[in-house]
Protein backbone atom coordinates (compact mmCIF):
# COMPACT_ATOMS: atom_id res chain seq x y z
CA UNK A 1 1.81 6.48 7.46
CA UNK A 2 0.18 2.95 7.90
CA UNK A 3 1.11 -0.37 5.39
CA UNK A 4 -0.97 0.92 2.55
CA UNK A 5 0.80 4.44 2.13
CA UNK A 6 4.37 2.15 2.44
CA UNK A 7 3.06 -0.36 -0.30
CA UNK A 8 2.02 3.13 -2.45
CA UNK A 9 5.59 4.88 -1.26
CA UNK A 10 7.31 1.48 -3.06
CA UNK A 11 5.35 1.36 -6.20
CA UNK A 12 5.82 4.95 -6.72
CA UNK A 13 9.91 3.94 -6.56
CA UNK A 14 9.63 1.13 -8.35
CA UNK A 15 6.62 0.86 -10.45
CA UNK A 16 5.37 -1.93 -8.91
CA UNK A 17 3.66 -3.51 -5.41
CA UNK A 18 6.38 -4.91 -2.61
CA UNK A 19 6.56 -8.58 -1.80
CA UNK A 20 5.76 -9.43 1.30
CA UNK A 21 9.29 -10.00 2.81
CA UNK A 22 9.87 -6.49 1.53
CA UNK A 23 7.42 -4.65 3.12
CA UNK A 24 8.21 -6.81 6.22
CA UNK A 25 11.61 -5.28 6.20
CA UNK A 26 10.28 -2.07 5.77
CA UNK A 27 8.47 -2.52 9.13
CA UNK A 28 4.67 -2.43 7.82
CA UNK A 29 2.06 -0.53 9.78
CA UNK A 30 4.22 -0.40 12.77
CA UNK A 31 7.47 0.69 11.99
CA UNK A 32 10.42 -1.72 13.70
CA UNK A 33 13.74 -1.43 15.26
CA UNK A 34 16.98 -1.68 12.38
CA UNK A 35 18.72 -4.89 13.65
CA UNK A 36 21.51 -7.21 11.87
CA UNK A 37 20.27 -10.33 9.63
CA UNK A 38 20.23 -12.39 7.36
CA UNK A 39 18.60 -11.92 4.34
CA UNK A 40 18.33 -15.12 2.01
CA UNK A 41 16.41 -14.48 -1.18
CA UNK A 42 16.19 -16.15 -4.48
CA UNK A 43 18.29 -13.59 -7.30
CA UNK A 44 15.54 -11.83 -9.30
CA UNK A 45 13.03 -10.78 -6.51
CA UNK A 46 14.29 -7.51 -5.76
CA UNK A 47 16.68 -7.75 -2.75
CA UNK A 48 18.19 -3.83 -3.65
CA UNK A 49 14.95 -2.14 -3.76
CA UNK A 50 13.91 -4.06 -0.76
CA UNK A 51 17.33 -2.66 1.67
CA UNK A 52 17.13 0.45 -0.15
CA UNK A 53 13.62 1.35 -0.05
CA UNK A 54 12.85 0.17 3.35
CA UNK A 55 15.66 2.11 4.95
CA UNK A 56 14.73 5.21 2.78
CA UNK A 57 11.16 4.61 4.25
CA UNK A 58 11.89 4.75 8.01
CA UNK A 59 14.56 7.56 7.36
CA UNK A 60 12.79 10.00 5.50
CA UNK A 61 9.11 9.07 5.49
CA UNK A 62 8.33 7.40 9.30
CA UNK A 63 9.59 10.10 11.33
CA UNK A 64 6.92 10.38 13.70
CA UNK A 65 7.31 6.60 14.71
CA UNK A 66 9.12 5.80 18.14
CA UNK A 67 11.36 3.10 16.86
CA UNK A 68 12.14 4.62 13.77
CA UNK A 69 14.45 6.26 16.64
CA UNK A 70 16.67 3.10 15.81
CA UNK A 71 16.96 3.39 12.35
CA UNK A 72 20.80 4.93 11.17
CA UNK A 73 21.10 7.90 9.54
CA UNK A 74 23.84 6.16 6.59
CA UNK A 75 22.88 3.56 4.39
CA UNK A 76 26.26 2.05 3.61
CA UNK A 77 25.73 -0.52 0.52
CA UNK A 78 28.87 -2.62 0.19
CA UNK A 79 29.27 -4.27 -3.04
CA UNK A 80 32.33 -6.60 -4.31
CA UNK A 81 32.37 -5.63 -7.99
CA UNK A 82 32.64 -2.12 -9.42
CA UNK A 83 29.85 -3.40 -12.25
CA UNK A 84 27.04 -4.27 -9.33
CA UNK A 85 28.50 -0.60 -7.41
CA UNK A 86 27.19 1.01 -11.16
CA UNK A 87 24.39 -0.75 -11.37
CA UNK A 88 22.82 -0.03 -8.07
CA UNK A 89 23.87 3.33 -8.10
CA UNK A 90 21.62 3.68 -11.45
CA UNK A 91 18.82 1.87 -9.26
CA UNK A 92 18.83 4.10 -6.16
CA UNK A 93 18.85 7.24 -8.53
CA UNK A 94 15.87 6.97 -10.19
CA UNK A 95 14.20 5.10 -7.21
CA UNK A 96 14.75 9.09 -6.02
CA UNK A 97 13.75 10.41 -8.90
CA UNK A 98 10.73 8.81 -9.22
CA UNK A 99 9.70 9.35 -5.38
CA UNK A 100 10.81 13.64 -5.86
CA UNK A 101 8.40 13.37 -9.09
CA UNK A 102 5.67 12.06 -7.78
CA UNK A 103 5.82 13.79 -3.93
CA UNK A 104 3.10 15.86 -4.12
CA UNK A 105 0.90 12.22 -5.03
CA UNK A 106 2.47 10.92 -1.82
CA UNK A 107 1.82 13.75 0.51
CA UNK A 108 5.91 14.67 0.93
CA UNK A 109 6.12 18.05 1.58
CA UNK A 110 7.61 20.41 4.18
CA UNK A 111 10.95 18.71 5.71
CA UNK A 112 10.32 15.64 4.58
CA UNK A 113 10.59 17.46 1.34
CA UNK A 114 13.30 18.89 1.69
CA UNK A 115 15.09 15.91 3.16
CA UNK A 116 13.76 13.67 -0.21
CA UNK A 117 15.38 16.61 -2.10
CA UNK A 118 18.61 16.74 -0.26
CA UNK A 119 18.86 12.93 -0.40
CA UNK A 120 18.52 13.00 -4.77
CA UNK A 121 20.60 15.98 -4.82
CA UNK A 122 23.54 14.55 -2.56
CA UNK A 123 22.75 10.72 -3.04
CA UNK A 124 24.18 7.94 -4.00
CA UNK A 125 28.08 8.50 -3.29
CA UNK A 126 30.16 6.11 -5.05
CA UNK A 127 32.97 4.65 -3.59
CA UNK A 128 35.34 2.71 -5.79
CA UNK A 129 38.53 3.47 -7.15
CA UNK A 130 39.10 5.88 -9.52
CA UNK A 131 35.56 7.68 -8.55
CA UNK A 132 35.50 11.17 -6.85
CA UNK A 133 33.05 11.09 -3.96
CA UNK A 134 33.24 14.33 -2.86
CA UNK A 135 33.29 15.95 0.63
CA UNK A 136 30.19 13.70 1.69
CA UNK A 137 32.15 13.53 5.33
CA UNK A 138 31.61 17.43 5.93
CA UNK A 139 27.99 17.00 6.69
CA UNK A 140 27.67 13.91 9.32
CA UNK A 141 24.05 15.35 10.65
CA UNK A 142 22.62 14.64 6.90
CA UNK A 143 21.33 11.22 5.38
CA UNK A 144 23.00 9.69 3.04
CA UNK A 145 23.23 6.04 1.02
CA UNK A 146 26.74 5.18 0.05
CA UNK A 147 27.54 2.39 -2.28
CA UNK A 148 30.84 1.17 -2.80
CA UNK A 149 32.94 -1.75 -3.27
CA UNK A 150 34.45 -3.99 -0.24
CA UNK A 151 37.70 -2.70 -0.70
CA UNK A 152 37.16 1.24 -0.44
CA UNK A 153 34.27 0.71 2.68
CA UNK A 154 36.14 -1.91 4.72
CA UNK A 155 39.35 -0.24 4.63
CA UNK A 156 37.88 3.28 6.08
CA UNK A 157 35.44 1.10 8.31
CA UNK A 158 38.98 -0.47 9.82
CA UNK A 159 40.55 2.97 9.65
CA UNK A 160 42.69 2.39 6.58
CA UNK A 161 40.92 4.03 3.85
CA UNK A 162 42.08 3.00 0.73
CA UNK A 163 42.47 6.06 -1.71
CA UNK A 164 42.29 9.12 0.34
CA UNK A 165 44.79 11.01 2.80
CA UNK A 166 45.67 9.29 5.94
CA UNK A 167 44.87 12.34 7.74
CA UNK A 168 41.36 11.69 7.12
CA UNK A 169 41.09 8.04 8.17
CA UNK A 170 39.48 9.17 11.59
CA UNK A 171 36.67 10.72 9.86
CA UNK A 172 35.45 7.72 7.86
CA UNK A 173 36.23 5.63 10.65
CA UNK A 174 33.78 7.38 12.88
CA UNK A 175 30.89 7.52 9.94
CA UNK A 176 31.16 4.17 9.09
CA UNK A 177 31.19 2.98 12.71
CA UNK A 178 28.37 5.00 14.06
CA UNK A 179 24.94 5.63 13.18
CA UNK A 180 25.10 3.20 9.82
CA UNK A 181 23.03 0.74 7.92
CA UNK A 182 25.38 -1.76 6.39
CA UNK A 183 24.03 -3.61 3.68
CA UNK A 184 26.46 -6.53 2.12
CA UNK A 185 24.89 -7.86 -0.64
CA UNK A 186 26.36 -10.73 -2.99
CA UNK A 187 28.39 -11.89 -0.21
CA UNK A 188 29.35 -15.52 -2.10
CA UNK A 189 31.83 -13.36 -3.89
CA UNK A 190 33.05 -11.36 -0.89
CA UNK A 191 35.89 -14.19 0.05
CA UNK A 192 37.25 -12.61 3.32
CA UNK A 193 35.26 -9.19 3.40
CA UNK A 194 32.57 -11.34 5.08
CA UNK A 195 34.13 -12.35 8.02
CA UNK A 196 35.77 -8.88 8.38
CA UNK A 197 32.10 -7.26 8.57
CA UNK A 198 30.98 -10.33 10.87
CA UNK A 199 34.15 -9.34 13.20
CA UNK A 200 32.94 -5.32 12.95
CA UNK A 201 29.78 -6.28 13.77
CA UNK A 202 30.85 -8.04 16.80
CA UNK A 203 33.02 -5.44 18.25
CA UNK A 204 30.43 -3.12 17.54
CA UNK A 205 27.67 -4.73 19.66
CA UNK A 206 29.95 -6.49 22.51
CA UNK A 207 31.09 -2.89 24.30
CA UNK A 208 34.51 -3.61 22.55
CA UNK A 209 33.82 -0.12 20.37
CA UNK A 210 31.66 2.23 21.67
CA UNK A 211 29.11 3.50 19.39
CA UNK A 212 26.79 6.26 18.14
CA UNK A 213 23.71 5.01 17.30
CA UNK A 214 22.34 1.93 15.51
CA UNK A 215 25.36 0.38 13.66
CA UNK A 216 23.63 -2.91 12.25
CA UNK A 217 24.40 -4.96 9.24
CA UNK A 218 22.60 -7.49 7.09
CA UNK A 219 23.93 -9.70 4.64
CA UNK A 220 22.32 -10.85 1.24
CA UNK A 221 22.85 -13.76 -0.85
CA UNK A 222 20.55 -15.92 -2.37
CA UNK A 223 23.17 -18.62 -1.28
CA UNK A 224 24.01 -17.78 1.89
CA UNK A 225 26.69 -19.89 4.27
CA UNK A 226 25.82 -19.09 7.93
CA UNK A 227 28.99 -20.65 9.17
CA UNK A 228 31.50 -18.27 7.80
CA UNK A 229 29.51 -15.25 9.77
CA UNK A 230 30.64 -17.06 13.40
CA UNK A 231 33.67 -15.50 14.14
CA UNK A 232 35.82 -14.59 18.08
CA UNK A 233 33.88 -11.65 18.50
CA UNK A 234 30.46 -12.76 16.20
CA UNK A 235 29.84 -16.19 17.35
CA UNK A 236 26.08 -16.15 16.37
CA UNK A 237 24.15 -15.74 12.83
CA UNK A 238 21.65 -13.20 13.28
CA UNK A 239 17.82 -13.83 12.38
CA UNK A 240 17.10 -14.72 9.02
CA UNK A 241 14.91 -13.58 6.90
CA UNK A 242 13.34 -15.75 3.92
CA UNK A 243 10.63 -15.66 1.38
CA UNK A 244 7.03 -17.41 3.47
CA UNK A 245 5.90 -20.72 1.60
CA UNK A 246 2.69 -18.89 0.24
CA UNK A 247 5.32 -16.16 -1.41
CA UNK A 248 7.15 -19.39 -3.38
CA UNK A 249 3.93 -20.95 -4.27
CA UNK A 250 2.64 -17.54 -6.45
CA UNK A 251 3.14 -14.84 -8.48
CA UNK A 252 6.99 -13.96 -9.62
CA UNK A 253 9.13 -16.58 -7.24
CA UNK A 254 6.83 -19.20 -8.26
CA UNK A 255 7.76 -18.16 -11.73
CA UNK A 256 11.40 -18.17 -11.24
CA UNK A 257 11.35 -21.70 -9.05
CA UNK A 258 9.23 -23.67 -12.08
CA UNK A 259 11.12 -22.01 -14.98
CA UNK A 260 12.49 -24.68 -17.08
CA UNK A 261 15.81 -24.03 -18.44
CA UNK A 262 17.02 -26.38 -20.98
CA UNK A 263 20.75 -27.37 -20.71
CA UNK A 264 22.85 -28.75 -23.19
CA UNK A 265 26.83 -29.36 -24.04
CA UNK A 266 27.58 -26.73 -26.95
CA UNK A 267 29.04 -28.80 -29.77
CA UNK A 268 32.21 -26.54 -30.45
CA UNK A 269 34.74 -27.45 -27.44
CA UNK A 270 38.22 -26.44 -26.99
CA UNK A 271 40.65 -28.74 -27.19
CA UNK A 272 44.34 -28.88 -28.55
CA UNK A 273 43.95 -30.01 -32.14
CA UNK A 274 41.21 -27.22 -32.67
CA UNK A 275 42.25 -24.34 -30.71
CA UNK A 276 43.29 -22.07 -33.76
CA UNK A 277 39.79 -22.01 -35.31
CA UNK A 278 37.97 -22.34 -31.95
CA UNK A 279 37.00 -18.90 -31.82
CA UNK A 280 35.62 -18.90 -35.28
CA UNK A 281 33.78 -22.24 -35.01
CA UNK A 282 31.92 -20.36 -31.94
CA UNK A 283 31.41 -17.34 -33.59
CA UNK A 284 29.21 -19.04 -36.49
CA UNK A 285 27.78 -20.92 -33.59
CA UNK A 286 26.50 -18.22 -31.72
CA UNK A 287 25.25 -16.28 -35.14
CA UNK A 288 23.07 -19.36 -36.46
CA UNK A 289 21.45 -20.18 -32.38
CA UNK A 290 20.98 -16.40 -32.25
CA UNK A 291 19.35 -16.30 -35.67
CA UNK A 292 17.04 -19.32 -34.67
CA UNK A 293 15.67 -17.62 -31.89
CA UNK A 294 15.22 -14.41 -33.59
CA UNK A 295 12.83 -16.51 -35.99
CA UNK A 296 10.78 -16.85 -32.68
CA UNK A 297 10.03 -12.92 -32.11
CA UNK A 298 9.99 -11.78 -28.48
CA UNK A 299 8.54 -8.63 -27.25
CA UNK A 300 11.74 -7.20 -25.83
CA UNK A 301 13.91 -8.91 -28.28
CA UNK A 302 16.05 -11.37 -28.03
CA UNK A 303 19.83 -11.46 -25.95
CA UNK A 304 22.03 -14.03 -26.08
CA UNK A 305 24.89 -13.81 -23.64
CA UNK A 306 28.28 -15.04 -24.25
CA UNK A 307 30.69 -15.61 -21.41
CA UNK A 308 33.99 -16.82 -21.94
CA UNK A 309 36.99 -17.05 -19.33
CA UNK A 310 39.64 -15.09 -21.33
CA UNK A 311 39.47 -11.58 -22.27
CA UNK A 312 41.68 -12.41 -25.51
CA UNK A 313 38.47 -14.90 -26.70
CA UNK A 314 36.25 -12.81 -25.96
CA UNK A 315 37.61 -9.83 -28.49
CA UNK A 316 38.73 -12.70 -30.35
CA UNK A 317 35.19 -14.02 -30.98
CA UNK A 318 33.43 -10.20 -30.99
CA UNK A 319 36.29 -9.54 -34.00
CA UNK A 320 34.94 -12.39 -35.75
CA UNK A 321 30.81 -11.30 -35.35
CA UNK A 322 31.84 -7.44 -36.63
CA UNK A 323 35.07 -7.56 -37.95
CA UNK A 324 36.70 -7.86 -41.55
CA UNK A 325 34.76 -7.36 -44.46
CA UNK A 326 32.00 -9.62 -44.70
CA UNK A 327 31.42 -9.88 -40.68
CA UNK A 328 28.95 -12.58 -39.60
CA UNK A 329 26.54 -9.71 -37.66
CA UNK A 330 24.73 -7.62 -39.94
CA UNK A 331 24.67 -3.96 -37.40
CA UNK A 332 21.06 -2.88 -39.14
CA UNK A 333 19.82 -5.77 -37.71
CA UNK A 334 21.29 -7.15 -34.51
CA UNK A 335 23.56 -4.74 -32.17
CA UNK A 336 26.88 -6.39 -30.70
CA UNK A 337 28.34 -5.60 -27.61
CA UNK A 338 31.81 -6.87 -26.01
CA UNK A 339 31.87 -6.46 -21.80
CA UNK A 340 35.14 -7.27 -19.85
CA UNK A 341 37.35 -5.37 -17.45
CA UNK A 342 39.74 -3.71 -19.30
CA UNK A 343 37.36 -1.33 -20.74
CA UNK A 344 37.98 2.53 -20.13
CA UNK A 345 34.73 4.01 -18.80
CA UNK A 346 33.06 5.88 -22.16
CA UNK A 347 34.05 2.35 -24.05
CA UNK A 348 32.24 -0.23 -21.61
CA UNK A 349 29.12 2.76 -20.97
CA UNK A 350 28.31 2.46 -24.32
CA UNK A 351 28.56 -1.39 -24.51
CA UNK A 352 26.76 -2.29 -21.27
CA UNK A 353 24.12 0.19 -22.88
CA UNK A 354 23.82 -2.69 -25.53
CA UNK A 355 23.38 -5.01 -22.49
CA UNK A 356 20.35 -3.74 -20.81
CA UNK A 357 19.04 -2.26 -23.75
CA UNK A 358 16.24 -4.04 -26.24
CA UNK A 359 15.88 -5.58 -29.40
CA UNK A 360 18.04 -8.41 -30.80
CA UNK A 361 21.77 -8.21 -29.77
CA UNK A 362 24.37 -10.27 -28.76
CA UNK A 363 26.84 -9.90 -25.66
CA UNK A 364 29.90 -11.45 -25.83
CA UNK A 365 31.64 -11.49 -22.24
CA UNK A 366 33.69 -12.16 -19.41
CA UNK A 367 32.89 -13.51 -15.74
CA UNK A 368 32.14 -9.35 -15.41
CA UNK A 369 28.65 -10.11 -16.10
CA UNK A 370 28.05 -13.85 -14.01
CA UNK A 371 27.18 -12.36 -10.57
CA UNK A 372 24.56 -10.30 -9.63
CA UNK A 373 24.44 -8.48 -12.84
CA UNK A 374 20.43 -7.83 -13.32
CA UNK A 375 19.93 -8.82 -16.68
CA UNK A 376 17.81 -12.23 -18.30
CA UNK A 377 18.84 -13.86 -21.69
CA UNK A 378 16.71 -16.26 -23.66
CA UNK A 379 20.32 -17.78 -25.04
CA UNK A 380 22.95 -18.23 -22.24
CA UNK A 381 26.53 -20.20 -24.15
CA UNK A 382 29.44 -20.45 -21.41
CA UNK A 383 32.69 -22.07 -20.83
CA UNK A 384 32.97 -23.91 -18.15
CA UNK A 385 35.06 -22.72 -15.01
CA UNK A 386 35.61 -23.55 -11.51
């Protein structure tokens, strides 16, 4: 398949055309080897769909193409918060979905079929704690994409899985060290996980570990620090990868570089002398700013996001939006939601639903929802924190 059928393969995912560093990745016309970079994009210009969909592309739809000979057989996305693992897990499933619906409109058929179907079927494992990923390890000649958090993939990647039998540790050793894709994205919040996978790669690629197969990785931040990747065995960044000047200058990223986003101190502060009515005083706050802007109707309603740096505020301040008997949030009207770690999973499912759902709601929150999270308000109120 040339450029065009890739550009048609990614709006079919999607629903809409690739940027031009994304169908670079994906290795246009073609095809290119998989090696390790860096990948430095602005947040909001589709970094996930970009790794995914360009590895899913050489995998499954390239075959015929010599170098795809380089491209691993595991896409290994490692994430550093259990919210971004959920969220990109929801991504990559109906990024399946929507290429198994509309194969016939591609031309996918016969193994490449069956591959695309074996893929949704068996596709994305999760690996966090307290999720079930199956026996995903009995079939090492299959694709796969596993997403998980740094915790569960570094550990079996440095044969110490976290959360599993000890008697098994060779096993995930040898996957995640051999014919892999690593992808670690958000890696500003990764603290130490990012030298680690600098460190793998270098043993990887230096004859220190032998290997099976392309084993490269590529990092993703839209704030990337190229000095913390230079480690004994890594002593080099790899290439980088960045949006070209005409990209920035149109479309969506010129968009998102001229937005203008007014910023203001919030007249209720915390201090001593007002700390027992704080939460209160913000509540009625966030009620008459969120009423203002729902005098200004937008077509996907209107959000505003709360995020405080205590849980205890946070249910503090959702208590006084929907609690007691004359709460401040009429429910007909606006939906409220209340995100923060302690959640059990049927609990924050049906509040992040609120989240990246429409109409006029408000989200009252924790640092849970700062990084990465893929989600725009038109009212943003936070504390301030280191």
């Amino acid at each position: 398949m040339n450029r065009l059928d890739y550009d048609c393969f990614f709006q079919a995912a999607t629903g809409h055309p690739p940027y031009d560093y994304q169908r670079s990745l994906a290795g246009g016309e073609s095809g290119r080897s998989c090696h390790s970079q860096l990948i430095k994009v602005p947040t909001g210009l589709g970094k996930t769909a970009a790794v995914a969909l360009a590895w899913l592309w050489n995998d499954l739809m390239s075959q015929s193409a010599t170098s795809n000979d380089l491209w691993p057989r595991r896409l290994v996305y490692c994430l550093p918060m259990r919210t971004l693992v959920e969220q990109t897990q929801a991504e990559v499933h109906k990024w399946l979905q929507n290429l198994l619906s509309k194969s016939i409109e591609l031309g996918i058929e016969g193994q490449l079929l069956e591959d695309l179907k074996w893929l949704a079927e068996n596709s994305p494992i999760i690996l966090m704690g307290g999720e079930d990923a199956g026996e995903w390890d009995v079939h090492p000649e299959k694709s796969a994409i596993l997403i998980g958090t740094q915790d569960m993939l570094l550990s079996r990647a440095l044969n110490r899985g976290y959360g599993m039998s000890r008697y098994r540790w060779p096993m995930h050793f040898g996957l995640l060290n051999n014919d892999c894709l690593w992808v670690m994205d958000e890696t500003q919040l990764m603290g130490v996980g990012v030298e680690t996978s600098a460190q793998l790669e270098g043993f990887r690629h230096d004859g220190k570990m032998p290997i099976f197969g392309a084993c490269p990785t590529w990092w993703m931040s839209a704030t990337l620090d190229e000095a913390r990747f230079a480690t004994v065995d890594h002593p080099k960044p790899a290439p980088q990868l960045e949006l070209s000047a005409g990209e920035r200058a149109a479309g969506r990223p010129k968009e998102l570089f001229e937005a203008k986003k007014v910023v203001a101190p919030c007249p209720v502060t915390l201090s001593a002398a007002a700390k027992d009515d704080y939460t209160k005083r913000l509540a009625t706050l966030i009620h008459e700013r969120h009423q203002a802007l729902v005098q200004k109707p937008h077509p996907s309603g209107t959000l505003t996001l709360v995020v405080l740096n205590r849980v205890s505020r946070a249910r503090e301040v959702y208590d006084a939006l929907v609690g007691g008997k004359k709460p401040l949030c009429d429910p007909s009207k606006v939906k409220v939601a209340l995100i923060h770690s302690r959640f059990r999973r049927l609990d924050r499912q049906r509040h992040e639903s609120i989240l990246f759902g429409a109409g006029d709601r408000i989200v009252i929150a924790t640092q849970a929802v700062e990084a990465g999270v893929d989600v725009s308000a038109r009212l943003l109120i936070t504390e301030l924190a280191p």
